[in-house]
PDB file of N, CA and C in Angstrom:
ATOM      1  N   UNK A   1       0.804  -1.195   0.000  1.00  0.00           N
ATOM      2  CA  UNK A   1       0.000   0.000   0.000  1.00  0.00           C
ATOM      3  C   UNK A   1       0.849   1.263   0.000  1.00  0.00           C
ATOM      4  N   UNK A   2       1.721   1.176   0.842  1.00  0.00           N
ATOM      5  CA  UNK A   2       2.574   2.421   0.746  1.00  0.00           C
ATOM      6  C   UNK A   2       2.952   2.391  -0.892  1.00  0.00           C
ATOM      7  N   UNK A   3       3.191   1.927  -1.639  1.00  0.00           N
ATOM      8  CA  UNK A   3       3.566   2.463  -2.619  1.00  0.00           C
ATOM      9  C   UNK A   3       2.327   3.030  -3.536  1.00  0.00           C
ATOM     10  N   UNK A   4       1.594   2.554  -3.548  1.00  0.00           N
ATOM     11  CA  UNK A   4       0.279   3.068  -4.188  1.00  0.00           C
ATOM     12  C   UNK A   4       0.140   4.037  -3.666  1.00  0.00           C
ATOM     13  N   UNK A   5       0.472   4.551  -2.209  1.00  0.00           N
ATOM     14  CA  UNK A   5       0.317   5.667  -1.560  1.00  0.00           C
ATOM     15  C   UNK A   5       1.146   6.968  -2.546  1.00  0.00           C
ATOM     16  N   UNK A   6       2.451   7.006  -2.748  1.00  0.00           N
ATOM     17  CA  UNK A   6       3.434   7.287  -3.073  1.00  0.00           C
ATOM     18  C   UNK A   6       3.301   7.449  -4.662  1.00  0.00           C
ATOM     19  N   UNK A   7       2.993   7.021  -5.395  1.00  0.00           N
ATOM     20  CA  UNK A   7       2.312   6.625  -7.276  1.00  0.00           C
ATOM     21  C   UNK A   7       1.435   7.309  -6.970  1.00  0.00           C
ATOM     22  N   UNK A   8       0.324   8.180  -6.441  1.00  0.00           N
ATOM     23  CA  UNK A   8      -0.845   8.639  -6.568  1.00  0.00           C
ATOM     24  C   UNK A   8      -0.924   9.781  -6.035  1.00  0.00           C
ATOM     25  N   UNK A   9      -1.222  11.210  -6.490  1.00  0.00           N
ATOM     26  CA  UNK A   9      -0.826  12.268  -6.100  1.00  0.00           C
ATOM     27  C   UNK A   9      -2.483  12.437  -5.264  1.00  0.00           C
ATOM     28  N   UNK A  10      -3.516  11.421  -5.272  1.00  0.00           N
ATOM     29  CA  UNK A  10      -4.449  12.159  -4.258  1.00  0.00           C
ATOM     30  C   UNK A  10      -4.137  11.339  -3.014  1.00  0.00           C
ATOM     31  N   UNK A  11      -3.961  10.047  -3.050  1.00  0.00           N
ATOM     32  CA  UNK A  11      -3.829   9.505  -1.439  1.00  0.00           C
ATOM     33  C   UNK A  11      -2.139  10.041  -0.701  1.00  0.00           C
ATOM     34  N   UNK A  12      -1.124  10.614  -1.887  1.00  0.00           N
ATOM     35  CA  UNK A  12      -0.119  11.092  -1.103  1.00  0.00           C
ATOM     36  C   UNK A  12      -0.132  12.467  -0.682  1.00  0.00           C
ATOM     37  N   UNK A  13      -1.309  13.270  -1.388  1.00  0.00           N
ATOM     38  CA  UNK A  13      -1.460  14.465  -0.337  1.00  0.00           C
ATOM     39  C   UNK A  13      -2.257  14.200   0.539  1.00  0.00           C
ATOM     40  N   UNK A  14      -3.255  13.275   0.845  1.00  0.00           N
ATOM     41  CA  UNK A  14      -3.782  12.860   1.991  1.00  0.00           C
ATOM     42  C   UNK A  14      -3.025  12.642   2.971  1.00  0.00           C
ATOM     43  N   UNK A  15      -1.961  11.727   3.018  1.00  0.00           N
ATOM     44  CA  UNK A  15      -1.105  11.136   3.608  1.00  0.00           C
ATOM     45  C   UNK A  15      -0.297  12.483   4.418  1.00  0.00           C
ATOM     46  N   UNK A  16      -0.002  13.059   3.695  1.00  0.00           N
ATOM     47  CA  UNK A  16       0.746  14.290   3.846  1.00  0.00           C
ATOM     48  C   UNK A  16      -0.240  14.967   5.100  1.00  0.00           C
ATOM     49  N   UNK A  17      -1.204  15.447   4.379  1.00  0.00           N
ATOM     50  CA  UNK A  17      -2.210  15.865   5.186  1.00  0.00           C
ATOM     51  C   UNK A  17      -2.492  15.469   6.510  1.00  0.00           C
ATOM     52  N   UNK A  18      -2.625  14.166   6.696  1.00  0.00           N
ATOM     53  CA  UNK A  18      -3.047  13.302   8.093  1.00  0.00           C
ATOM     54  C   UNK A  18      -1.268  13.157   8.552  1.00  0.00           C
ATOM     55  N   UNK A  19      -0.557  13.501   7.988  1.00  0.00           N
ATOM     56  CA  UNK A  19       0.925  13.396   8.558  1.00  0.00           C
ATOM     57  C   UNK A  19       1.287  14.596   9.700  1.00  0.00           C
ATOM     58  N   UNK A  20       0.668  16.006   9.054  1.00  0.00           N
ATOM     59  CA  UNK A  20       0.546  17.460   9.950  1.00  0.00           C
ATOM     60  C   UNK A  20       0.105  16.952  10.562  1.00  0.00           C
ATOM     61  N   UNK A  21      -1.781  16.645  10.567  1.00  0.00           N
ATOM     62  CA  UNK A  21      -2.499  16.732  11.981  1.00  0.00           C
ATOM     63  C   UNK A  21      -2.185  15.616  12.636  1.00  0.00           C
ATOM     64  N   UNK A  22      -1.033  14.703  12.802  1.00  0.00           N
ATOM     65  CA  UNK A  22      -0.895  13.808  13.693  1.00  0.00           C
ATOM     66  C   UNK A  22       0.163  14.536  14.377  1.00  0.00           C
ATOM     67  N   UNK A  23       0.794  15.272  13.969  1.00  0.00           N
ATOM     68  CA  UNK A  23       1.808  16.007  14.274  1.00  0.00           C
ATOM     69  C   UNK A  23       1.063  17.323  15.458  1.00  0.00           C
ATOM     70  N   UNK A  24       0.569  17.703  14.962  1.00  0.00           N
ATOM     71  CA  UNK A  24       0.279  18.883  15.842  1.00  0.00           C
ATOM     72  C   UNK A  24      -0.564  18.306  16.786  1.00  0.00           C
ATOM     73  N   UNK A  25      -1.570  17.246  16.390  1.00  0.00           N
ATOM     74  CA  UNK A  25      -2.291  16.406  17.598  1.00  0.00           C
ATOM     75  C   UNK A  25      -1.875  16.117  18.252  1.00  0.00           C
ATOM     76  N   UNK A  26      -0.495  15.418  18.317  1.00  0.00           N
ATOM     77  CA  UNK A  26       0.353  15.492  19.179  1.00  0.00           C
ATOM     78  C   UNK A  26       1.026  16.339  20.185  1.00  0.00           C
ATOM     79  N   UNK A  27       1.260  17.072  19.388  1.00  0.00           N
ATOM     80  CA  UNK A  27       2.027  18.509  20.371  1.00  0.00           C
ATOM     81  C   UNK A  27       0.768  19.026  20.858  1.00  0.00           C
ATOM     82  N   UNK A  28      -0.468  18.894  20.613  1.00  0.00           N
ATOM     83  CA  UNK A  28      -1.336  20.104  20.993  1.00  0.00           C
ATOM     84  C   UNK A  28      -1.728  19.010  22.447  1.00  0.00           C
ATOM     85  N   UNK A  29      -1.746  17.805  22.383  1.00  0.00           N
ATOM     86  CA  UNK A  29      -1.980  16.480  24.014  1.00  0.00           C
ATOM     87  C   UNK A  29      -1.165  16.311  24.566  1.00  0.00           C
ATOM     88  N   UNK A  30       0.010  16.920  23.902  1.00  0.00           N
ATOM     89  CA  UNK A  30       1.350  16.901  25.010  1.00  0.00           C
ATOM     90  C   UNK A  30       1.140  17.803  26.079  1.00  0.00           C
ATOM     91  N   UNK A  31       0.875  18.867  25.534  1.00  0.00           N
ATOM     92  CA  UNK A  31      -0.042  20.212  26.698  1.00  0.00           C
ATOM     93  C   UNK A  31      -1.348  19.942  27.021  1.00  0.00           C
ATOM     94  N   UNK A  32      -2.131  19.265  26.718  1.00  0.00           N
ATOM     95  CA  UNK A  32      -3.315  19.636  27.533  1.00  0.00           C
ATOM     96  C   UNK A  32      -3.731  18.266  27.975  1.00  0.00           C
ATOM     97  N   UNK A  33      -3.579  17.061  26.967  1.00  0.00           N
ATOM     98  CA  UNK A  33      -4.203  15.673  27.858  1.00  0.00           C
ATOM     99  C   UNK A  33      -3.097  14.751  27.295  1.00  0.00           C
ATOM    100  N   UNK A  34      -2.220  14.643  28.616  1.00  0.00           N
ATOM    101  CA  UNK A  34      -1.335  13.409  28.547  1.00  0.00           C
ATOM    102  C   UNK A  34      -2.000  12.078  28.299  1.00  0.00           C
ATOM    103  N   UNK A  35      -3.099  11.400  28.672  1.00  0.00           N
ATOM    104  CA  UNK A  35      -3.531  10.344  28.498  1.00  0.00           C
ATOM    105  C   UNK A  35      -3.474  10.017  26.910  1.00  0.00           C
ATOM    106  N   UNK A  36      -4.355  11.164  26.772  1.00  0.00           N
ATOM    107  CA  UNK A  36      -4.798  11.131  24.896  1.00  0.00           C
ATOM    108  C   UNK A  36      -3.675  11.058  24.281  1.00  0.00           C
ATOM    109  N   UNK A  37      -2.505  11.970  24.476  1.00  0.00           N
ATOM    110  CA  UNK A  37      -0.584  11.912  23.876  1.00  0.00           C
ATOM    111  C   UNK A  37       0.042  10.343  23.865  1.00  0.00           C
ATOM    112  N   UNK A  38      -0.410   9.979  24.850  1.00  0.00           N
ATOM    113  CA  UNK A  38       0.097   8.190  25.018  1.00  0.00           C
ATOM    114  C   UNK A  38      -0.376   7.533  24.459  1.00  0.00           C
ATOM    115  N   UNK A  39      -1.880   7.785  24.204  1.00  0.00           N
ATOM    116  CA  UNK A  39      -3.065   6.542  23.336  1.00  0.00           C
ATOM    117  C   UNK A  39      -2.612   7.204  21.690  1.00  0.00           C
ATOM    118  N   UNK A  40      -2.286   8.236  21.604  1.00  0.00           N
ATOM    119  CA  UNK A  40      -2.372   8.908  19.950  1.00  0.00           C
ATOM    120  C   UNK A  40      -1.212   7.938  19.049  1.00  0.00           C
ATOM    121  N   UNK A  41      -0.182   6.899  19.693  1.00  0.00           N
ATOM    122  CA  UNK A  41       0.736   6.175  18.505  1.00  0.00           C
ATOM    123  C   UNK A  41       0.342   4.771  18.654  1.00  0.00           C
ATOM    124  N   UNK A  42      -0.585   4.571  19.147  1.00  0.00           N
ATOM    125  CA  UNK A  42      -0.662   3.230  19.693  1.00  0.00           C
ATOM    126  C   UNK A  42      -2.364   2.988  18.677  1.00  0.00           C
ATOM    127  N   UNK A  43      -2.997   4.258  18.738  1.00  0.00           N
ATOM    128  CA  UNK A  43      -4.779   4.080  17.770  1.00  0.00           C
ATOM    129  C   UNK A  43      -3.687   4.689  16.557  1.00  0.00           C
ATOM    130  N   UNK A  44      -2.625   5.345  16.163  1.00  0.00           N
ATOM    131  CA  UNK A  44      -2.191   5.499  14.775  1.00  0.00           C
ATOM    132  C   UNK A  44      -1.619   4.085  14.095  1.00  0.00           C
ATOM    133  N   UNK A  45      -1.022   3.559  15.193  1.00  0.00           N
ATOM    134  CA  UNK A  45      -0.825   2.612  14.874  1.00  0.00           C
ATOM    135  C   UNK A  45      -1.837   1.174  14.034  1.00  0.00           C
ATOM    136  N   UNK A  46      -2.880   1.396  14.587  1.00  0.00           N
ATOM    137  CA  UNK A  46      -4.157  -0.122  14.618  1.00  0.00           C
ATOM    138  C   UNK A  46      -4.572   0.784  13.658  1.00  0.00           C
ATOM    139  N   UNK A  47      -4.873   2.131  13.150  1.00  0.00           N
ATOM    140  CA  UNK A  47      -5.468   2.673  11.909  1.00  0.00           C
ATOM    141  C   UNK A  47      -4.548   2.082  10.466  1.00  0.00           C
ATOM    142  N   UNK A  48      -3.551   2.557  10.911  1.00  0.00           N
ATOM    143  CA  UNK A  48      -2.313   1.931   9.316  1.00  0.00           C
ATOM    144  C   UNK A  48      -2.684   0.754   9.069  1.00  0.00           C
ATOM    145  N   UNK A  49      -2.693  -0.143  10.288  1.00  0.00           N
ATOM    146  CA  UNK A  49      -3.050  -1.573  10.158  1.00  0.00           C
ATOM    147  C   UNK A  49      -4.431  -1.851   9.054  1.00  0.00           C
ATOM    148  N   UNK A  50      -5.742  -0.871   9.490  1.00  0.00           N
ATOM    149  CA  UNK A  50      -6.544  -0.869   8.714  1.00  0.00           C
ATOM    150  C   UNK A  50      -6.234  -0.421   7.324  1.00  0.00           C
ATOM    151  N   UNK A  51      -5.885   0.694   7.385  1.00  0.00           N
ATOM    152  CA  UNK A  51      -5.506   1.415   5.907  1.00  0.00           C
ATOM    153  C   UNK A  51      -4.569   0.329   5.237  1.00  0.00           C
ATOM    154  N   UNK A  52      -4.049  -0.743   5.387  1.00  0.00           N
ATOM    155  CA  UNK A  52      -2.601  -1.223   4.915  1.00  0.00           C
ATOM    156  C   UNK A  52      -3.876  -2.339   4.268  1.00  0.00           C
ATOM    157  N   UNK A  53      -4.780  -2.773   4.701  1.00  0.00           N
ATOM    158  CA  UNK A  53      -5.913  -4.191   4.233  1.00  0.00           C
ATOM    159  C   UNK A  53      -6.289  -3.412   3.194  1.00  0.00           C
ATOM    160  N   UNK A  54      -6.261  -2.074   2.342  1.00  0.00           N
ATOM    161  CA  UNK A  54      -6.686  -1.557   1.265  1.00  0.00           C
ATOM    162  C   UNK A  54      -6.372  -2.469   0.381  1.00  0.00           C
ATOM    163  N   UNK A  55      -7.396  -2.579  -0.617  1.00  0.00           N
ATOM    164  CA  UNK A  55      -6.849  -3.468  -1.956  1.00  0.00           C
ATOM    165  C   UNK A  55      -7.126  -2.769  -2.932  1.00  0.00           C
ATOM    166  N   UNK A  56      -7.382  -1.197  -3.520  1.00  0.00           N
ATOM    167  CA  UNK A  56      -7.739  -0.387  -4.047  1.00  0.00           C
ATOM    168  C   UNK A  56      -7.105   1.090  -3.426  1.00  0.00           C
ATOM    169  N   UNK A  57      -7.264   2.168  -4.509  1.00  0.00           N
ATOM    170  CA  UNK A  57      -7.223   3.337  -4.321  1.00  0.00           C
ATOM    171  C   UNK A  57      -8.630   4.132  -3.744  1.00  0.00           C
ATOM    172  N   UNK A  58      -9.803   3.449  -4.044  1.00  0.00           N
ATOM    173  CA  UNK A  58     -11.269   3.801  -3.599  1.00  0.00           C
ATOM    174  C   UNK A  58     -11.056   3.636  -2.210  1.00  0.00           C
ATOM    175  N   UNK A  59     -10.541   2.636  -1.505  1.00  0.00           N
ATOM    176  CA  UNK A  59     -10.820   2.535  -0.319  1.00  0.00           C
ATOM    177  C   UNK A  59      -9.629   2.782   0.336  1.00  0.00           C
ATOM    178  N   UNK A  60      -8.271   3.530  -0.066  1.00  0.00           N
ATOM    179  CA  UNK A  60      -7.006   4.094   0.605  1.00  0.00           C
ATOM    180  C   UNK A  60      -8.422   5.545   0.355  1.00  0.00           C
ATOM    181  N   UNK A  61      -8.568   6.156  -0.372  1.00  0.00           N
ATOM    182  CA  UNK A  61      -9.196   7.229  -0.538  1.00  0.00           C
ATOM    183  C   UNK A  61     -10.005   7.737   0.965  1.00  0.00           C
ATOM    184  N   UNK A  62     -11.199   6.289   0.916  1.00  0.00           N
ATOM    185  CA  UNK A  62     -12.146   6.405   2.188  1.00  0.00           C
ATOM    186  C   UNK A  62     -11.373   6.511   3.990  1.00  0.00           C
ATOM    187  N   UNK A  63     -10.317   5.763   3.665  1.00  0.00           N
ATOM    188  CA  UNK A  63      -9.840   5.422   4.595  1.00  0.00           C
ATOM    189  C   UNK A  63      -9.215   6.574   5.293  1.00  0.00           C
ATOM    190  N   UNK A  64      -8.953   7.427   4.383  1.00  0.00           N
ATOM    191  CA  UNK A  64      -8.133   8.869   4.370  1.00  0.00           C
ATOM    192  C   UNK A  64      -8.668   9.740   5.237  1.00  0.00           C
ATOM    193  N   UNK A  65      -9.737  10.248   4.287  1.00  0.00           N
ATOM    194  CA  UNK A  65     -11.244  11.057   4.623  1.00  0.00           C
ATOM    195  C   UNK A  65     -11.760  10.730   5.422  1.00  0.00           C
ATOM    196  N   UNK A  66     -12.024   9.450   6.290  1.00  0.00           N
ATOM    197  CA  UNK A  66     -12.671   9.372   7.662  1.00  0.00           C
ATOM    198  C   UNK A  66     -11.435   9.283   8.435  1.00  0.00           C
ATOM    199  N   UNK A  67     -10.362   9.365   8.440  1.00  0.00           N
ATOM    200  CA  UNK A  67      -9.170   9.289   9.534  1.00  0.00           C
ATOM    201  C   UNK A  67      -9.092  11.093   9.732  1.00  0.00           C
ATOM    202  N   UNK A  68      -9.005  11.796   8.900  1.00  0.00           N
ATOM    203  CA  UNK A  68      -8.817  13.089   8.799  1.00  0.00           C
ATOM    204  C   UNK A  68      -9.955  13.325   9.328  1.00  0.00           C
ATOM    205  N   UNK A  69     -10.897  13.250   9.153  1.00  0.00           N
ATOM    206  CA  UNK A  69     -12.042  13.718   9.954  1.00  0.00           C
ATOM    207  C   UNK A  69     -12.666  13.511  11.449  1.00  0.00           C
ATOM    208  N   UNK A  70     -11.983  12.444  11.618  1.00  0.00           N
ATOM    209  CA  UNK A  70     -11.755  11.724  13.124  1.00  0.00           C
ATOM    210  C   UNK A  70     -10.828  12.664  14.303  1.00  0.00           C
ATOM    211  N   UNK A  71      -9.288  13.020  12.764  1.00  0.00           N
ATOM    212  CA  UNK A  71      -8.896  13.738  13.547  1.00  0.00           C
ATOM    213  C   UNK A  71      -9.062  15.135  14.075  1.00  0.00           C
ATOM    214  N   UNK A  72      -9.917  15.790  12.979  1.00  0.00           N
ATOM    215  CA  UNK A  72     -10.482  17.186  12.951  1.00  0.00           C
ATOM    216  C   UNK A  72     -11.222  17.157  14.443  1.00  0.00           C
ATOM    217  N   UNK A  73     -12.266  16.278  14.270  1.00  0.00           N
ATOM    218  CA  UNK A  73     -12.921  16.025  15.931  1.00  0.00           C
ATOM    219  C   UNK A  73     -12.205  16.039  16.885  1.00  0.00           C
ATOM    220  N   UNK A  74     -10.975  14.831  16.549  1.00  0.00           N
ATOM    221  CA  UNK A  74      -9.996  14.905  18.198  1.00  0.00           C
ATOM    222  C   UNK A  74      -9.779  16.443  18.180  1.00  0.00           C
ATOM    223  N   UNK A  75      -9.208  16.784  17.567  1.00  0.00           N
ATOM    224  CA  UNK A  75      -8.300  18.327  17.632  1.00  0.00           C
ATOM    225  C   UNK A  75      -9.451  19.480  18.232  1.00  0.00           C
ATOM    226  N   UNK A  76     -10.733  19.320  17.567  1.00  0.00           N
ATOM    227  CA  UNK A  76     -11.487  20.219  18.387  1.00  0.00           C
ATOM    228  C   UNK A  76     -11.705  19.923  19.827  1.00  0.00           C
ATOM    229  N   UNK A  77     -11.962  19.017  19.931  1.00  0.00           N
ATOM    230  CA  UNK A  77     -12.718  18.604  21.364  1.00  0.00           C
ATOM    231  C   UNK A  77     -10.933  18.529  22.101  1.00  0.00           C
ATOM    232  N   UNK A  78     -10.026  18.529  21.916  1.00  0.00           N
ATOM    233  CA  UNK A  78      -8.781  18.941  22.589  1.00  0.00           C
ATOM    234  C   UNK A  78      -8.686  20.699  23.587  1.00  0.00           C
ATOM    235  N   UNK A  79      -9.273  21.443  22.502  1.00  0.00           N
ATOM    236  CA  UNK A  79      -9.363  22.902  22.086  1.00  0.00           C
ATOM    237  C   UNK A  79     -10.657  23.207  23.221  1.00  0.00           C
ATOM    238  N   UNK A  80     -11.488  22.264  23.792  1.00  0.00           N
ATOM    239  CA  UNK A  80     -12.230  22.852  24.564  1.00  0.00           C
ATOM    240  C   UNK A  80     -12.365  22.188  26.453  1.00  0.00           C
ATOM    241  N   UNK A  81     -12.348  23.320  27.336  1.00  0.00           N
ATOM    242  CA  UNK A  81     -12.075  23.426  28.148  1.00  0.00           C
ATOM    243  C   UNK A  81     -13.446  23.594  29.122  1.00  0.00           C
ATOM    244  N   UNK A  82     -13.700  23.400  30.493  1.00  0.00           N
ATOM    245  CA  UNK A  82     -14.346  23.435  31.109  1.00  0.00           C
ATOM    246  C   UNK A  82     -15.275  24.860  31.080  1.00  0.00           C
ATOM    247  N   UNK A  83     -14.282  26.003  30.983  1.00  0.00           N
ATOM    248  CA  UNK A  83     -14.648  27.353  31.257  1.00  0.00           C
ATOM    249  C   UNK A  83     -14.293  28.275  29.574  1.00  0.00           C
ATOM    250  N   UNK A  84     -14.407  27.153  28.396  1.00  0.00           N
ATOM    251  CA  UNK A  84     -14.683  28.160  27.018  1.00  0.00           C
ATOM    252  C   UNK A  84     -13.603  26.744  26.128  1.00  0.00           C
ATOM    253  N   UNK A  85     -13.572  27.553  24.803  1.00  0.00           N
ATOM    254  CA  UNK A  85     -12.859  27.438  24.285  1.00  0.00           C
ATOM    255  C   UNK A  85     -10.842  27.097  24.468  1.00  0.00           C
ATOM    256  N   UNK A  86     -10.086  26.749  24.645  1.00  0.00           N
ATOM    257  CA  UNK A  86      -8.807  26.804  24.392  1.00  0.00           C
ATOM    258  C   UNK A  86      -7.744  27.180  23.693  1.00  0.00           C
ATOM    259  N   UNK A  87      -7.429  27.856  23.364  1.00  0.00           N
ATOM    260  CA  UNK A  87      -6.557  28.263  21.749  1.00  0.00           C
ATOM    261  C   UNK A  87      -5.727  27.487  21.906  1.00  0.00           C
ATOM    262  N   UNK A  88      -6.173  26.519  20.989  1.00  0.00           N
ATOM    263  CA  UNK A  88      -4.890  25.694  20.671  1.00  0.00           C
ATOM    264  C   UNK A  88      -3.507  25.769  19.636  1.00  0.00           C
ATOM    265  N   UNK A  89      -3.795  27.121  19.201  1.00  0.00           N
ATOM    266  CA  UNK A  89      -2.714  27.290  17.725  1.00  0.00           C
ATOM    267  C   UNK A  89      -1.301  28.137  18.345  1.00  0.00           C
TER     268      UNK A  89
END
């Protein structure tokens, strides 16, 4: 799969894409929820696992688009705090 990843300029800007927000998801649970920072390489991990059973570009595609969007959620709900919002940037 990685190479199909890599041959295909839409699942390798995906890739790219979900490469930042794992990145900053990271740094942004390093500051605010250690638990979530510890669980974040261990659920990246069991996701690849899924994404890697692709036998197509249709479903590296899907696989993309709901991981990115999973993470959009984590990252918000990171960003909010008992008493408002958080700036997380």
């Amino acid at each position: 799969m990685e190479q199909a990843i890599c041959d295909s300029p839409q699942p390798s800007e995906l890739d790219s894409e979900l490469g930042e927000q794992y990145l900053e998801l990271r740094r942004q649970a390093k500051r605010l929820d250690r638990v979530r920072y510890r669980r974040l390489p261990r659920e990246q991990k069991a996701w690849l696992r899924t994404r890697n059973r692709c036998t197509n570009l249709t479903c590296l595609y899907d696989r993309y688009q709901q991981r990115i969007g999973e993470r959009e959620d984590l990252y918000a709900a990171l960003c909010v705090v008992p008493w408002g919002v958080f700036p997380c940037w």
